[in-house]
Protein backbone atom coordinates (compact mmCIF):
# COMPACT_ATOMS: atom_id res chain seq x y z
CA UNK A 1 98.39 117.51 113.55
CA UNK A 2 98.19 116.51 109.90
CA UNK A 3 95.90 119.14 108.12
CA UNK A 4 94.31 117.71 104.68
CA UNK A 5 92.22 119.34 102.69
CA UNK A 6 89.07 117.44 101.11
CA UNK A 7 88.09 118.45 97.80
CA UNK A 8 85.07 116.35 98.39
CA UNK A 9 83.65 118.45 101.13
CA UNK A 10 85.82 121.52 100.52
CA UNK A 11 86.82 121.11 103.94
CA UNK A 12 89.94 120.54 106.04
CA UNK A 13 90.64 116.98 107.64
CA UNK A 14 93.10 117.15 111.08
CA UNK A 15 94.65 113.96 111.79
CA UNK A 16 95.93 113.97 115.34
CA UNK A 17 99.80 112.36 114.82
CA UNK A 18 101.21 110.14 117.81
CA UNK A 19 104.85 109.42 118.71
CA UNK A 20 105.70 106.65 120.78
CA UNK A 21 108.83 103.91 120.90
CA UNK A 22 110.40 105.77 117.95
CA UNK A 23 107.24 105.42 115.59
CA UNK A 24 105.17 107.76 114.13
CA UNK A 25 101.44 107.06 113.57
CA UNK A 26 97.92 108.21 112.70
CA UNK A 27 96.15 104.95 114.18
CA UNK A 28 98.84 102.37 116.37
CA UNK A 29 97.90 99.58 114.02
CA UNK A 30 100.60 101.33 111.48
CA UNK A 31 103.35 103.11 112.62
CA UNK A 32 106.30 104.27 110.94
CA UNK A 33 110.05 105.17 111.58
CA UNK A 34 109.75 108.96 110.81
CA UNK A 35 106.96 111.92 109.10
CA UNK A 36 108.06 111.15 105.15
CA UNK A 37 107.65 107.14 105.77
CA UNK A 38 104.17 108.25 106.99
CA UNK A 39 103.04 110.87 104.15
CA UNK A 40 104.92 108.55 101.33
CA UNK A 41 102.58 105.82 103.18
CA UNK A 42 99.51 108.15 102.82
CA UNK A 43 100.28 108.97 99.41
CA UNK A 44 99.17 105.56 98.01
CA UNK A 45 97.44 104.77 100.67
CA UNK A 46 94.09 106.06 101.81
CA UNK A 47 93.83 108.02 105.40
CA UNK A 48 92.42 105.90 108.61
CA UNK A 49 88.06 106.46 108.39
CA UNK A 50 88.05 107.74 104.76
CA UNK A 51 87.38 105.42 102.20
CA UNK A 52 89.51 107.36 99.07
CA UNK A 53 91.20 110.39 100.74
CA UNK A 54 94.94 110.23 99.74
CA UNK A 55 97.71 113.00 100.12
CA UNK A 56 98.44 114.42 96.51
CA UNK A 57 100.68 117.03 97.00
CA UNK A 58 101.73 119.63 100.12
CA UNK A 59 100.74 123.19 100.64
CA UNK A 60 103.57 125.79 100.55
CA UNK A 61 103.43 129.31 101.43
CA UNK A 62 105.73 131.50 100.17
CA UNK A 63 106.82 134.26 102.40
CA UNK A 64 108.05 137.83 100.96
CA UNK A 65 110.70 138.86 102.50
């Protein structure tokens, strides 16, 4: 699952990913070769049933150790 957060709603987004034949894909009209071909995609690109929604940068938590 692909987790996105909307500013627009302030809400998150799941996109279900699929795997099949060696492709990656949200929707099986596009498929890609691998995860970063699909987010690079999805970057300028915006996500299957949303109009403007584009990935602008990933979520990192840090962990103390």
């Amino acid at each position: 699952v692909l987790v996105v957060w909307d500013v627009g709603i302030k809400k998150a987004r799941n996109y279900r990913l699929f795997e099949e034949n060696d492709s990656i894909f949200l929707e099986s009209d596009q498929t890609f070769p691998n995860l970063a071909a699909l987010v690079e995609h999805y970057y300028n690109h915006p996500l299957p049933h949303h109009g403007s929604l584009c990935l602008q940068k990933p979520y990192a938590k840090i962990l103390s150790i």
